[in-house]
PDB file of N, CA and C in Angstrom:
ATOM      1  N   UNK A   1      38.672 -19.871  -0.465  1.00  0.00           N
ATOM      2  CA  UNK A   1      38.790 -20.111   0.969  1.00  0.00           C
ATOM      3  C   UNK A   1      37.660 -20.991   1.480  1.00  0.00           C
ATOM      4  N   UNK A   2      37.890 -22.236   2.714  1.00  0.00           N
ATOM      5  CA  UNK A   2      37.311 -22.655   2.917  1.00  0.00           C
ATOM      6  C   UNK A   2      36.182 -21.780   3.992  1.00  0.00           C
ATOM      7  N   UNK A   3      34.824 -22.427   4.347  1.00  0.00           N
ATOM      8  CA  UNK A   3      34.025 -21.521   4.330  1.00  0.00           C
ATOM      9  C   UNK A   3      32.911 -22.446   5.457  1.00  0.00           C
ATOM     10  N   UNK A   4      33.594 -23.601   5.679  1.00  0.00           N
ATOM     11  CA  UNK A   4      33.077 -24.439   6.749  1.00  0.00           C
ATOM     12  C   UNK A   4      31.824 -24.156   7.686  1.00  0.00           C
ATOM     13  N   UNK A   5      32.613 -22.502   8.434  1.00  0.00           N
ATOM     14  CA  UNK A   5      32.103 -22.337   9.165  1.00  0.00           C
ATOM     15  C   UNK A   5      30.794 -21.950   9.643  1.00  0.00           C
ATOM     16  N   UNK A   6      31.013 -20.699   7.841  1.00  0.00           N
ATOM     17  CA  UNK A   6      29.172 -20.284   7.211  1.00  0.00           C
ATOM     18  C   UNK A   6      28.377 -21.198   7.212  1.00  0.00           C
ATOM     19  N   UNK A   7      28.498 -22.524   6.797  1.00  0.00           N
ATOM     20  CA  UNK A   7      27.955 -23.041   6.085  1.00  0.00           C
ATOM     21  C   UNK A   7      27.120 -23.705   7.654  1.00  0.00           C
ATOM     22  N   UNK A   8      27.685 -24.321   8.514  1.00  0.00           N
ATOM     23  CA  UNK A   8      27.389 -25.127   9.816  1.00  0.00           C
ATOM     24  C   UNK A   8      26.574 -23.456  10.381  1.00  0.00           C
ATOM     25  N   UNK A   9      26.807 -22.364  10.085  1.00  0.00           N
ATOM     26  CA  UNK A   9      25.915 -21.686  10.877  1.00  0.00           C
ATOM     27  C   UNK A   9      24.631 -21.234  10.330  1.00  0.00           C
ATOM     28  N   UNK A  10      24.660 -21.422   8.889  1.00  0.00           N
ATOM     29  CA  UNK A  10      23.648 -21.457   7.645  1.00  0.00           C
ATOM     30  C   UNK A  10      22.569 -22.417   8.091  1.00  0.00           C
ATOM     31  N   UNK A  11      23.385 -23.589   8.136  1.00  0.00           N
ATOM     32  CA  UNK A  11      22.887 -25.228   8.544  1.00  0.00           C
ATOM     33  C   UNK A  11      21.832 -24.625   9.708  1.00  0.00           C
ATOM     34  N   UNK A  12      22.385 -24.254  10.613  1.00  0.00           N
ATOM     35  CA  UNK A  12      21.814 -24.027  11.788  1.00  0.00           C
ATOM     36  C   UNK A  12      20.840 -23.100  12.095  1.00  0.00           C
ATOM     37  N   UNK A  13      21.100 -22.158  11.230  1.00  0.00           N
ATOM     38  CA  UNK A  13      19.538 -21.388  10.761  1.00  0.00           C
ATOM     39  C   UNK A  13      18.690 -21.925  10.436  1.00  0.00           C
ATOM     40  N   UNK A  14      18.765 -22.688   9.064  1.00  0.00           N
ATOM     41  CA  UNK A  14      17.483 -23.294   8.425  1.00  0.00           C
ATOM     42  C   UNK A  14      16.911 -24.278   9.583  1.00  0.00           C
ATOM     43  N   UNK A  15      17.724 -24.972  10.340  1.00  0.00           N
ATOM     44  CA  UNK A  15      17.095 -25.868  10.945  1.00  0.00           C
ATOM     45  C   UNK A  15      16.316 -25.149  11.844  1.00  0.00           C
ATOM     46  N   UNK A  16      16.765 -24.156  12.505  1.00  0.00           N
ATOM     47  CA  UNK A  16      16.188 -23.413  13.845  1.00  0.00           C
ATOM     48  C   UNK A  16      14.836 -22.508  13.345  1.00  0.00           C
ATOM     49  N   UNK A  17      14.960 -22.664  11.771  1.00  0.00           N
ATOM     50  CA  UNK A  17      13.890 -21.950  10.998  1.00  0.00           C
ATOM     51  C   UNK A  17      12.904 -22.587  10.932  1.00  0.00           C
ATOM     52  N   UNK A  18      13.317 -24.148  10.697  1.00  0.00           N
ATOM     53  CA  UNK A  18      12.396 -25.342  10.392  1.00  0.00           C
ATOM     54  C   UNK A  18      11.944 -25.848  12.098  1.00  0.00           C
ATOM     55  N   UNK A  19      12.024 -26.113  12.479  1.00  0.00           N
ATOM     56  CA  UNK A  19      12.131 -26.965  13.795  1.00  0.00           C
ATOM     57  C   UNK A  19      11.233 -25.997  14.834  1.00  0.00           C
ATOM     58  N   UNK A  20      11.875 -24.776  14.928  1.00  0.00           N
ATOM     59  CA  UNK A  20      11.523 -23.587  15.692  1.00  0.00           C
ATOM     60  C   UNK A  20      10.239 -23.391  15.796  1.00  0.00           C
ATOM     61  N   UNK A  21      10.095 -23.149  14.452  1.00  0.00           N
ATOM     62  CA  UNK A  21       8.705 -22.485  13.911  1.00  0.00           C
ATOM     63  C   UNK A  21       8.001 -23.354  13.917  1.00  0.00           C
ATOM     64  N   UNK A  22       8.152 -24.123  13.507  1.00  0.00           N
ATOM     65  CA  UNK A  22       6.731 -25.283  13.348  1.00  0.00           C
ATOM     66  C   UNK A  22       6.813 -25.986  14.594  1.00  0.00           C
ATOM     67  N   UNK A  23       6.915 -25.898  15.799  1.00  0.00           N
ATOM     68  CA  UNK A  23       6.444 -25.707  17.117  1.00  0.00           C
ATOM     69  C   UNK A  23       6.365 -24.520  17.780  1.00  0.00           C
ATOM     70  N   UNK A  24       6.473 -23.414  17.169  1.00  0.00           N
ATOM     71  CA  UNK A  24       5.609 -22.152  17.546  1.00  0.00           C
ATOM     72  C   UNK A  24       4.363 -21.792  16.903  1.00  0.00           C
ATOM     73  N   UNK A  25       3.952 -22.423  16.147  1.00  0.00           N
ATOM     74  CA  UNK A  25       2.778 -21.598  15.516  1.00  0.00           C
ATOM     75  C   UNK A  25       1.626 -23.002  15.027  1.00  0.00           C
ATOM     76  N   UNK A  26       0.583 -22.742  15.436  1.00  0.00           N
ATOM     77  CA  UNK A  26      -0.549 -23.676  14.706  1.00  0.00           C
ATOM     78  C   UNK A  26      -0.713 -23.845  13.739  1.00  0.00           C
ATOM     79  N   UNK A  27       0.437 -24.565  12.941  1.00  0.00           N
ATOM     80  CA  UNK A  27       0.052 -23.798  11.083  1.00  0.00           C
ATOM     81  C   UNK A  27      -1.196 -24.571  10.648  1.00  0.00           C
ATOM     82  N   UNK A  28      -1.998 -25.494  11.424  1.00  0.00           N
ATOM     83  CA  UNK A  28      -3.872 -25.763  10.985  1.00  0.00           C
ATOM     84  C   UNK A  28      -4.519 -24.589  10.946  1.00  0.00           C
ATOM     85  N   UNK A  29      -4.246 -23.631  11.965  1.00  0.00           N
ATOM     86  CA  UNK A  29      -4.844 -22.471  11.904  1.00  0.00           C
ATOM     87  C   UNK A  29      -4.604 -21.698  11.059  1.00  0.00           C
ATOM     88  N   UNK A  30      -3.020 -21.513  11.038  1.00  0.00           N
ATOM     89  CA  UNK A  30      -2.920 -20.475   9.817  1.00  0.00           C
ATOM     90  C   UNK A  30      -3.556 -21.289   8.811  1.00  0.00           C
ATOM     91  N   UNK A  31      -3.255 -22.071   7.904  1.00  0.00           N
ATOM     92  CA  UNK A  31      -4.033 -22.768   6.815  1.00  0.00           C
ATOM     93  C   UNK A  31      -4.886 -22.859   6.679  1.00  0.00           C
ATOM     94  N   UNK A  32      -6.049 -22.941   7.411  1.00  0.00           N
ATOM     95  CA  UNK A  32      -7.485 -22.265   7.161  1.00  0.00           C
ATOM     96  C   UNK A  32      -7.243 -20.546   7.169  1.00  0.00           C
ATOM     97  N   UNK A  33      -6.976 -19.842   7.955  1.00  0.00           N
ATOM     98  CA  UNK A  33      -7.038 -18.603   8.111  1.00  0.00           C
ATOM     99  C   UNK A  33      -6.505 -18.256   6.884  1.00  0.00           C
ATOM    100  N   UNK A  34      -5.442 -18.409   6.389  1.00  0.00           N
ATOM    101  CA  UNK A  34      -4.888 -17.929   5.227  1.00  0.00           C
ATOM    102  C   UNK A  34      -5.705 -18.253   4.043  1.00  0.00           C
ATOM    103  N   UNK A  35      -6.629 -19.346   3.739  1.00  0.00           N
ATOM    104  CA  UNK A  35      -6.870 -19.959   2.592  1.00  0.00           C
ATOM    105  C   UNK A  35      -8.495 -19.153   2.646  1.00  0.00           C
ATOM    106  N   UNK A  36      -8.949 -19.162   3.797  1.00  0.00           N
ATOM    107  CA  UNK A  36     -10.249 -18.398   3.712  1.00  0.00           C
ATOM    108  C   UNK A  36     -10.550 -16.981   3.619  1.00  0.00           C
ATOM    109  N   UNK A  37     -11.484 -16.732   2.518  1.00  0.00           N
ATOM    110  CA  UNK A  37     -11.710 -15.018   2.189  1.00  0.00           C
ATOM    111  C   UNK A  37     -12.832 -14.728   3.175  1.00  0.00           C
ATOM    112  N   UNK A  38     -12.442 -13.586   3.242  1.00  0.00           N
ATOM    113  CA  UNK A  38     -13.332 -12.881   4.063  1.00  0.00           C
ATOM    114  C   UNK A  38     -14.532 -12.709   3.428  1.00  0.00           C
ATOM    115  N   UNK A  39     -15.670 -11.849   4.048  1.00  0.00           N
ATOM    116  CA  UNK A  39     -17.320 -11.462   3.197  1.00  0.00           C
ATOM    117  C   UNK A  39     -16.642 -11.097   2.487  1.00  0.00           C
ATOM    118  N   UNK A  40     -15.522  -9.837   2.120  1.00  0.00           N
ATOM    119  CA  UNK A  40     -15.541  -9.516   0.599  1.00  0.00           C
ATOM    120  C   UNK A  40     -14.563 -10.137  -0.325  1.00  0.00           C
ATOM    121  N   UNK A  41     -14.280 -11.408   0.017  1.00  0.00           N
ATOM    122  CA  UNK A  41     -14.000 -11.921  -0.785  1.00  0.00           C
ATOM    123  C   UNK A  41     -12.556 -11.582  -0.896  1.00  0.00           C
ATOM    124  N   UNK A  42     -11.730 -11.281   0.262  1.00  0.00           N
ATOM    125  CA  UNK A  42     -10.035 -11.324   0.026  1.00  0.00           C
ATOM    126  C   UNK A  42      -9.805 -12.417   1.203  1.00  0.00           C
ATOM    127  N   UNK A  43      -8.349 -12.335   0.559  1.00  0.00           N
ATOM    128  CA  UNK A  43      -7.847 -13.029   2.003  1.00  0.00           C
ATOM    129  C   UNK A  43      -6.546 -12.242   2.407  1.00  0.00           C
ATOM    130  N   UNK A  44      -7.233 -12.534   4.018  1.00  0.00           N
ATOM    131  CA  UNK A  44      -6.369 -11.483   4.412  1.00  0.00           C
ATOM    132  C   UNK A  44      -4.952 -12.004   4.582  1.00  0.00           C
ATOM    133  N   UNK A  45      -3.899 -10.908   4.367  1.00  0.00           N
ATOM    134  CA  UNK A  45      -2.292 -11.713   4.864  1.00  0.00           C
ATOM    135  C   UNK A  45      -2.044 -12.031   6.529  1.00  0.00           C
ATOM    136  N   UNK A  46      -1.670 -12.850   6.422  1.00  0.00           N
ATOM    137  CA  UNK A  46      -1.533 -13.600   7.924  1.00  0.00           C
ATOM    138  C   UNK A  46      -0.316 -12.813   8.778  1.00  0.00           C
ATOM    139  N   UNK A  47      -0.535 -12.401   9.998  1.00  0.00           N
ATOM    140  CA  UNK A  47       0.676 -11.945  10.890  1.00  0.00           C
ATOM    141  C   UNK A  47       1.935 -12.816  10.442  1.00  0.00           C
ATOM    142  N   UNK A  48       1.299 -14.240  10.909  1.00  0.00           N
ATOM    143  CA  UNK A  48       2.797 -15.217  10.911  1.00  0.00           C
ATOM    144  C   UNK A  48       3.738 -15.644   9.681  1.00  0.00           C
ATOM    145  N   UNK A  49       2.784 -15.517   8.922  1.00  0.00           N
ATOM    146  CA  UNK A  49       2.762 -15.834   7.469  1.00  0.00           C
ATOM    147  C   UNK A  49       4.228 -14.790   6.786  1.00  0.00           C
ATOM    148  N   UNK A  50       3.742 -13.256   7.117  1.00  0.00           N
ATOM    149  CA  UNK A  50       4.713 -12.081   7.091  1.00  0.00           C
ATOM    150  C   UNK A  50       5.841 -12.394   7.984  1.00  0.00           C
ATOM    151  N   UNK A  51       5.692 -12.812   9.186  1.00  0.00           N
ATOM    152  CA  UNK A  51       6.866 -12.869   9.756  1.00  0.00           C
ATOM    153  C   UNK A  51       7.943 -13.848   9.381  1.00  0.00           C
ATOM    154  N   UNK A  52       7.476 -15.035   8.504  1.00  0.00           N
ATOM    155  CA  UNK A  52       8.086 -16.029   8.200  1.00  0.00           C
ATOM    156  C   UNK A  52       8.903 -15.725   7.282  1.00  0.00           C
ATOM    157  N   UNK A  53       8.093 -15.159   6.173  1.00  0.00           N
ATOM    158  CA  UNK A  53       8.676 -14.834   5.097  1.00  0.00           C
ATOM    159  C   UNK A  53       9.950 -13.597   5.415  1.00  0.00           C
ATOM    160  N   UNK A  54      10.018 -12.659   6.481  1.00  0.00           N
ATOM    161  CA  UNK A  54      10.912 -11.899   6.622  1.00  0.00           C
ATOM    162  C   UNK A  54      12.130 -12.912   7.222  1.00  0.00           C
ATOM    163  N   UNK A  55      12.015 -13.625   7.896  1.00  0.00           N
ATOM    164  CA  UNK A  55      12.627 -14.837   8.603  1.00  0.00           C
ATOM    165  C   UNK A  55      13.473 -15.621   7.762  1.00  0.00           C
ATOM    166  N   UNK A  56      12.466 -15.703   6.875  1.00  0.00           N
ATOM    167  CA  UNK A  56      13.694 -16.887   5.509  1.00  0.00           C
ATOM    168  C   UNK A  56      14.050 -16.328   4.968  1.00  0.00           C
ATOM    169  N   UNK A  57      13.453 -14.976   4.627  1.00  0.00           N
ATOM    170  CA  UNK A  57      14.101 -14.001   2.960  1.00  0.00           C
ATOM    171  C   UNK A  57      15.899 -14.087   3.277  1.00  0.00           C
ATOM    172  N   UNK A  58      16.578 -13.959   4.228  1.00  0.00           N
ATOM    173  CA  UNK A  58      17.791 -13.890   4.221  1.00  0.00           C
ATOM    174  C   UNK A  58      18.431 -15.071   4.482  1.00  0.00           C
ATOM    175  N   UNK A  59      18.001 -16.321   4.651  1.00  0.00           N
ATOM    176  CA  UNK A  59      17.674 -17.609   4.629  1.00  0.00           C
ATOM    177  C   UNK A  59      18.618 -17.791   3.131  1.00  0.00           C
ATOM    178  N   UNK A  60      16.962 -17.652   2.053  1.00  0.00           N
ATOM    179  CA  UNK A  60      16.933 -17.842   0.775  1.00  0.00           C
ATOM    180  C   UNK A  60      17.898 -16.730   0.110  1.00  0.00           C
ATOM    181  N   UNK A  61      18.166 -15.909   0.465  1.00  0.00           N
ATOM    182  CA  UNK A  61      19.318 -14.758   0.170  1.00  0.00           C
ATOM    183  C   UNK A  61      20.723 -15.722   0.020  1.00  0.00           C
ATOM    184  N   UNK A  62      20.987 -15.951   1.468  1.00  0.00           N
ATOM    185  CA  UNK A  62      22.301 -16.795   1.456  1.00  0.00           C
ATOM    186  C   UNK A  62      22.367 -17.867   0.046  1.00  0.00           C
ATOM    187  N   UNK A  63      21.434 -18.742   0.739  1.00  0.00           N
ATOM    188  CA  UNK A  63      20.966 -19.773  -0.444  1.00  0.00           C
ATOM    189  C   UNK A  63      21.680 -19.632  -1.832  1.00  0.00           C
ATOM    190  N   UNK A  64      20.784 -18.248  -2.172  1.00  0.00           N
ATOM    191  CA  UNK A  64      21.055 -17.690  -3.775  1.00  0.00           C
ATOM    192  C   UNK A  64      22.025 -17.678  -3.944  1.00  0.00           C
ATOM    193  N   UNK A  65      22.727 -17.356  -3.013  1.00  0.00           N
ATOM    194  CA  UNK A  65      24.492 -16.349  -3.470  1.00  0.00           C
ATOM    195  C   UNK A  65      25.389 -17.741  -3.344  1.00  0.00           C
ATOM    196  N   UNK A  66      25.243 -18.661  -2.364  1.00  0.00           N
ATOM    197  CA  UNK A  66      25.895 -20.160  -2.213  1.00  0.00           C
ATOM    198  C   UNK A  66      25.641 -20.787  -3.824  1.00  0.00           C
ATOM    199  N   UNK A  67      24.918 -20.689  -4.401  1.00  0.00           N
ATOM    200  CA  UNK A  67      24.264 -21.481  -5.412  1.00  0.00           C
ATOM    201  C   UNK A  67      24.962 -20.795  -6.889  1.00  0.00           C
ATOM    202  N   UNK A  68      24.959 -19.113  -6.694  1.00  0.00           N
ATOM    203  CA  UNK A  68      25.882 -18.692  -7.817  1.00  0.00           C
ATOM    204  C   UNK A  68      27.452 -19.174  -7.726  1.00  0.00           C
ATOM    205  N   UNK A  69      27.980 -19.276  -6.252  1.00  0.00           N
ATOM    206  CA  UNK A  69      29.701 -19.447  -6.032  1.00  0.00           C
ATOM    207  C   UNK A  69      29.464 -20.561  -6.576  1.00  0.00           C
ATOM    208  N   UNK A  70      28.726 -21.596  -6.547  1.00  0.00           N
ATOM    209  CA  UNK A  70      28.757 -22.978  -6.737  1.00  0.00           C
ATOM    210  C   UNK A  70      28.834 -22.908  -8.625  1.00  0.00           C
ATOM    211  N   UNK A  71      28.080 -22.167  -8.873  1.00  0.00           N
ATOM    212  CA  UNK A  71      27.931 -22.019 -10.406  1.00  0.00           C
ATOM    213  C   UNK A  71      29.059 -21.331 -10.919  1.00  0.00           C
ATOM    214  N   UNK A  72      29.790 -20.812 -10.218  1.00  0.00           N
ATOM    215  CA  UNK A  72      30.631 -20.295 -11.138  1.00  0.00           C
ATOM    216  C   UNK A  72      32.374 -21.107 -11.213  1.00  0.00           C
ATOM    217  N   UNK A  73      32.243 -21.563  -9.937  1.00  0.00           N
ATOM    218  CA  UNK A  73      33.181 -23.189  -9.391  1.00  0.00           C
ATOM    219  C   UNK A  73      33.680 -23.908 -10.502  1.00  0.00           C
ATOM    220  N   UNK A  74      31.615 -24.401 -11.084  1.00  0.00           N
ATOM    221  CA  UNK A  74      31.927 -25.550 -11.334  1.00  0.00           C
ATOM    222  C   UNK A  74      31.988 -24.511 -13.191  1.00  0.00           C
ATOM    223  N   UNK A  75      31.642 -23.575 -13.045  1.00  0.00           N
ATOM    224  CA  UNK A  75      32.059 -23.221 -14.607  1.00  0.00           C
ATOM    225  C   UNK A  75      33.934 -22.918 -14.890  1.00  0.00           C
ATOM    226  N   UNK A  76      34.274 -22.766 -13.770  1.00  0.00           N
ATOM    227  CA  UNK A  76      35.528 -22.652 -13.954  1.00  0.00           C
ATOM    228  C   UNK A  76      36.512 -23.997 -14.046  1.00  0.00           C
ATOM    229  N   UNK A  77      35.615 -24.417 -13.304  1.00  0.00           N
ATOM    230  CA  UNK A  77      36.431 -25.860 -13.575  1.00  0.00           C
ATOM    231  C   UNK A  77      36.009 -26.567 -14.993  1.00  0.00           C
ATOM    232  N   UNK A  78      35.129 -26.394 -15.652  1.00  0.00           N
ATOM    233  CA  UNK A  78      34.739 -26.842 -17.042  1.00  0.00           C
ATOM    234  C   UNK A  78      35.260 -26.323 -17.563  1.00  0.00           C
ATOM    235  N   UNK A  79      35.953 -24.904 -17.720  1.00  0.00           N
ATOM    236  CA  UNK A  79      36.868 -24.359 -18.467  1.00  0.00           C
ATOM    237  C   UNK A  79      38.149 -24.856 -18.729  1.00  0.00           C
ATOM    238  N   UNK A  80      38.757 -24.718 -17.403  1.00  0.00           N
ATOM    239  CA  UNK A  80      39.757 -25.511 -17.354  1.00  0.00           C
ATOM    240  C   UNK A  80      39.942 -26.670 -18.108  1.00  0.00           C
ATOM    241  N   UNK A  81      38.927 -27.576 -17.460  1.00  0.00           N
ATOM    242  CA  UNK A  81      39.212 -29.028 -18.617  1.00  0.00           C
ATOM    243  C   UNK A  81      39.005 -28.682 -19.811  1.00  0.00           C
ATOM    244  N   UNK A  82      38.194 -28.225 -20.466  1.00  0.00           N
ATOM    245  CA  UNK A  82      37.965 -27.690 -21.795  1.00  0.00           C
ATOM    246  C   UNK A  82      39.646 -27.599 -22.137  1.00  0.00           C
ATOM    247  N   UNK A  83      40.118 -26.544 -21.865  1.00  0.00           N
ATOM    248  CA  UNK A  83      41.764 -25.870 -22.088  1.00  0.00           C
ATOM    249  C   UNK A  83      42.448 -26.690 -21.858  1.00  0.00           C
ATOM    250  N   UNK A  84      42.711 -27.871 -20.823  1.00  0.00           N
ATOM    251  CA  UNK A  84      43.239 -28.847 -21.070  1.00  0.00           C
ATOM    252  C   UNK A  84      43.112 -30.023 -22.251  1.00  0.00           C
ATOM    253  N   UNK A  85      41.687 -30.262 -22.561  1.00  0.00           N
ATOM    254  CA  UNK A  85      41.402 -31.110 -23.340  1.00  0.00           C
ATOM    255  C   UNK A  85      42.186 -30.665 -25.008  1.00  0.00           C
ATOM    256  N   UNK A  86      41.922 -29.542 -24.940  1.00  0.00           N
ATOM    257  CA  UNK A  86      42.848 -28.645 -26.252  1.00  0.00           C
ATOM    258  C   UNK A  86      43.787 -29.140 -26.292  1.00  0.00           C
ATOM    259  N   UNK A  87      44.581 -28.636 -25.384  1.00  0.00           N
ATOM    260  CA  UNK A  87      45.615 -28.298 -25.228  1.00  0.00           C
ATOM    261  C   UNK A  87      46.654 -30.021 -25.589  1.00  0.00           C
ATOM    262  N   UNK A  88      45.862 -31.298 -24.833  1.00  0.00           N
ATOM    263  CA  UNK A  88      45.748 -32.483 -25.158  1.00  0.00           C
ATOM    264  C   UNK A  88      46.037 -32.755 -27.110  1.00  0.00           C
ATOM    265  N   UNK A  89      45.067 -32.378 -27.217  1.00  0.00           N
ATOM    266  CA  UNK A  89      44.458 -32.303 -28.655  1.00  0.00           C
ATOM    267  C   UNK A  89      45.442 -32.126 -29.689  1.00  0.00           C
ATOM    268  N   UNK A  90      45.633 -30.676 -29.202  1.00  0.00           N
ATOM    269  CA  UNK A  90      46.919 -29.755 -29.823  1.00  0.00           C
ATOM    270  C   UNK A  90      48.762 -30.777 -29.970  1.00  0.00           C
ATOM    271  N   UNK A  91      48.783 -31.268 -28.365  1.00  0.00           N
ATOM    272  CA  UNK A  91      50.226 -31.659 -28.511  1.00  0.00           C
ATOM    273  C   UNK A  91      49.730 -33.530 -29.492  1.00  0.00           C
ATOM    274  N   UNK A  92      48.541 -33.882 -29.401  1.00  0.00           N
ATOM    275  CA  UNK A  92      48.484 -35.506 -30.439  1.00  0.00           C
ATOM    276  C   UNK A  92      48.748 -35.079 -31.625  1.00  0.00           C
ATOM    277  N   UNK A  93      47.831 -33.810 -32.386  1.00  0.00           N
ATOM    278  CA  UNK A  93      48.319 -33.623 -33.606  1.00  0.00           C
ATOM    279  C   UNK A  93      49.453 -33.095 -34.239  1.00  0.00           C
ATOM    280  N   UNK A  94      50.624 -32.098 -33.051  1.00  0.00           N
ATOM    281  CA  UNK A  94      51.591 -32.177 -33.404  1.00  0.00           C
ATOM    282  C   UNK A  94      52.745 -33.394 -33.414  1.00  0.00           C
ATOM    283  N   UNK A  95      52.291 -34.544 -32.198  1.00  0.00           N
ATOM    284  CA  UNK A  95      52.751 -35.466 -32.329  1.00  0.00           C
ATOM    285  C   UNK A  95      52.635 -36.390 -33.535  1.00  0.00           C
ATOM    286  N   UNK A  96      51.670 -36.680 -33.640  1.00  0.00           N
ATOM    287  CA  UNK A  96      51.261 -36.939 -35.103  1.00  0.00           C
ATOM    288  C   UNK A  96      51.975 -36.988 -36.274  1.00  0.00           C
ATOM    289  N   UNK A  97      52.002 -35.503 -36.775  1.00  0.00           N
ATOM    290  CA  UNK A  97      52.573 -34.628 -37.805  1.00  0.00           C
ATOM    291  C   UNK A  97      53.786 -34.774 -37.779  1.00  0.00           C
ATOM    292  N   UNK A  98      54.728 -35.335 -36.492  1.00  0.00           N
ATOM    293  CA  UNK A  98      55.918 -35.492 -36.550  1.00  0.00           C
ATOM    294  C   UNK A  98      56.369 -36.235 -37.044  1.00  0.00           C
ATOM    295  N   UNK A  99      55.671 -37.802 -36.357  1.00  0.00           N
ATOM    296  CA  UNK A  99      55.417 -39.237 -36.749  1.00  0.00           C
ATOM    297  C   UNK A  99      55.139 -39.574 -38.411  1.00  0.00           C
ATOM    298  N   UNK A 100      54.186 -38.119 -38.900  1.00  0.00           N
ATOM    299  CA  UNK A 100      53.934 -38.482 -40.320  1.00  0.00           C
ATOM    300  C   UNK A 100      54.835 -38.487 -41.229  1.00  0.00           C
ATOM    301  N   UNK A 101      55.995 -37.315 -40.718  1.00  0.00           N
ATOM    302  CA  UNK A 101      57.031 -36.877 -41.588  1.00  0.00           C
ATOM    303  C   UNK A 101      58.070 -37.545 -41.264  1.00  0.00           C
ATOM    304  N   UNK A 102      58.572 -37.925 -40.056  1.00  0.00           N
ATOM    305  CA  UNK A 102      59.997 -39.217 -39.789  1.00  0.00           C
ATOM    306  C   UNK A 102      59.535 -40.796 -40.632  1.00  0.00           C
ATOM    307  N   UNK A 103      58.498 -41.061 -40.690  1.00  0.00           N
ATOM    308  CA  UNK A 103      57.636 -42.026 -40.939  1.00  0.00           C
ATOM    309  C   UNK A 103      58.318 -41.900 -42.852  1.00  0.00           C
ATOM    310  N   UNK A 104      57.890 -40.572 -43.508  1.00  0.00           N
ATOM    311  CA  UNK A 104      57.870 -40.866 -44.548  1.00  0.00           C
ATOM    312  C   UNK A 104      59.503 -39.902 -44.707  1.00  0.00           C
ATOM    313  N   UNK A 105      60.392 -39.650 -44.327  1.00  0.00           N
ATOM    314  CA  UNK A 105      61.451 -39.456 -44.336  1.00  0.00           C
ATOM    315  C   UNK A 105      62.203 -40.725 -44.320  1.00  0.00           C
ATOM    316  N   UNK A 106      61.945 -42.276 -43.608  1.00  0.00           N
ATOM    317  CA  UNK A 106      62.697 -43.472 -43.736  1.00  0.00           C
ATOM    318  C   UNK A 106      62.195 -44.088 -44.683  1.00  0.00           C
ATOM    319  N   UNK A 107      61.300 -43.869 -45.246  1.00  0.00           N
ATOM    320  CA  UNK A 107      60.565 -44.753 -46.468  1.00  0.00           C
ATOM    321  C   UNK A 107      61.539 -44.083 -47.691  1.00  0.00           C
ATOM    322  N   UNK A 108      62.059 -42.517 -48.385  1.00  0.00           N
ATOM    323  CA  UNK A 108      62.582 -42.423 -48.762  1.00  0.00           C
ATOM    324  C   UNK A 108      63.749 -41.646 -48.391  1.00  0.00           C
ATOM    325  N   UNK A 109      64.951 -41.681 -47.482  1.00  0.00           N
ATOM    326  CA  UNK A 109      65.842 -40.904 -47.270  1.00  0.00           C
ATOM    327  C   UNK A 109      66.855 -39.824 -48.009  1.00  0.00           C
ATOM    328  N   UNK A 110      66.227 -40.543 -49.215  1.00  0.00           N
ATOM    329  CA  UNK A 110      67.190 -39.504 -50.535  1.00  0.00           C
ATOM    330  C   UNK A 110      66.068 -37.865 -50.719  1.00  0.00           C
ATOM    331  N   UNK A 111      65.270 -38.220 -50.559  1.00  0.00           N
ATOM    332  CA  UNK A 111      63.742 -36.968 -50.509  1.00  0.00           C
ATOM    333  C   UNK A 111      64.046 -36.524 -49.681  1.00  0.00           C
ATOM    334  N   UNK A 112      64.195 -36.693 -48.477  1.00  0.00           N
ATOM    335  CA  UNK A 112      64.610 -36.552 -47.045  1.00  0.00           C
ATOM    336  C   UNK A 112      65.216 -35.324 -46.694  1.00  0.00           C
ATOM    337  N   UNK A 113      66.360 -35.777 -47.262  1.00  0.00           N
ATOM    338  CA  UNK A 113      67.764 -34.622 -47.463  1.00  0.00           C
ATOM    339  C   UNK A 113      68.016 -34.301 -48.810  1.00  0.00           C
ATOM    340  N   UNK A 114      67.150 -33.964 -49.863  1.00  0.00           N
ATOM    341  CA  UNK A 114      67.002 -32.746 -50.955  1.00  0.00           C
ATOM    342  C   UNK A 114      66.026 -31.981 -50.019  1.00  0.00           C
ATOM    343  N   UNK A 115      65.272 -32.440 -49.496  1.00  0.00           N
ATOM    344  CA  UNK A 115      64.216 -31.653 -48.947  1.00  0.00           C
ATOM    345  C   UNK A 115      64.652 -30.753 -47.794  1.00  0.00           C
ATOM    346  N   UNK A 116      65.763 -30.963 -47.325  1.00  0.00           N
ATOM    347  CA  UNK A 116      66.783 -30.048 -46.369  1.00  0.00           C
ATOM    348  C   UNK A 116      67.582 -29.584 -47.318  1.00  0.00           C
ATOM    349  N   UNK A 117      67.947 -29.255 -48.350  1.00  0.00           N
ATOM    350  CA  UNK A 117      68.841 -28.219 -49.215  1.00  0.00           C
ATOM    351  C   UNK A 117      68.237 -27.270 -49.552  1.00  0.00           C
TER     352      UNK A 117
END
């Protein structure tokens, strides 16, 4: 089934994810704040930082699961041709084999028909 519709509202997440955010938040600030340890030497996790990541996780969720349908699409469709390509394969060499034996049935016709008794 087509699926259009997910996809334009998917679209419209990431963008509102991208666009949104990075005119809500100082990410100069976070980027020092995040990259700098404290006296003892951690760094601390950032408010925004957490919120982001809860923000995309279902983002990148969708993502994943779009990316397996896609994988399994295009494995089905490689199958297919595969089974066709056989199947191809299958009717040349019986064609073939037909060709080999009418072929050498007019070369000798007396062999031909002992060979049918």
């Amino acid at each position: 089934p087509f699926k259009g519709k997910r996809r334009l509202k998917n679209s419209s997440k990431v963008t509102n994810l991208l666009e949104g955010e990075q005119a809500k938040y100082d990410w100069k600030v976070i980027r020092l704040t995040s990259l700098s340890p404290d006296e003892m030497g951690q760094i601390s996790s950032n408010s925004v930082l957490n919120i982001q990541r809860t923000e995309v996780q279902a983002v990148l969720q969708q993502f994943s699961e779009d990316l397996m349908a896609i994988r399994t699409k295009v494995t089905l469709i490689l199958s297919s041709l595969n089974e066709l390509e056989e199947l191809k394969e299958n009717e040349l060499n019986v064609y073939s084999s037909l060709l080999v034996t009418h072929n050498r049935s007019q070369e000798n016709p007396s062999q031909a028909v002992q060979g049918r008794r």
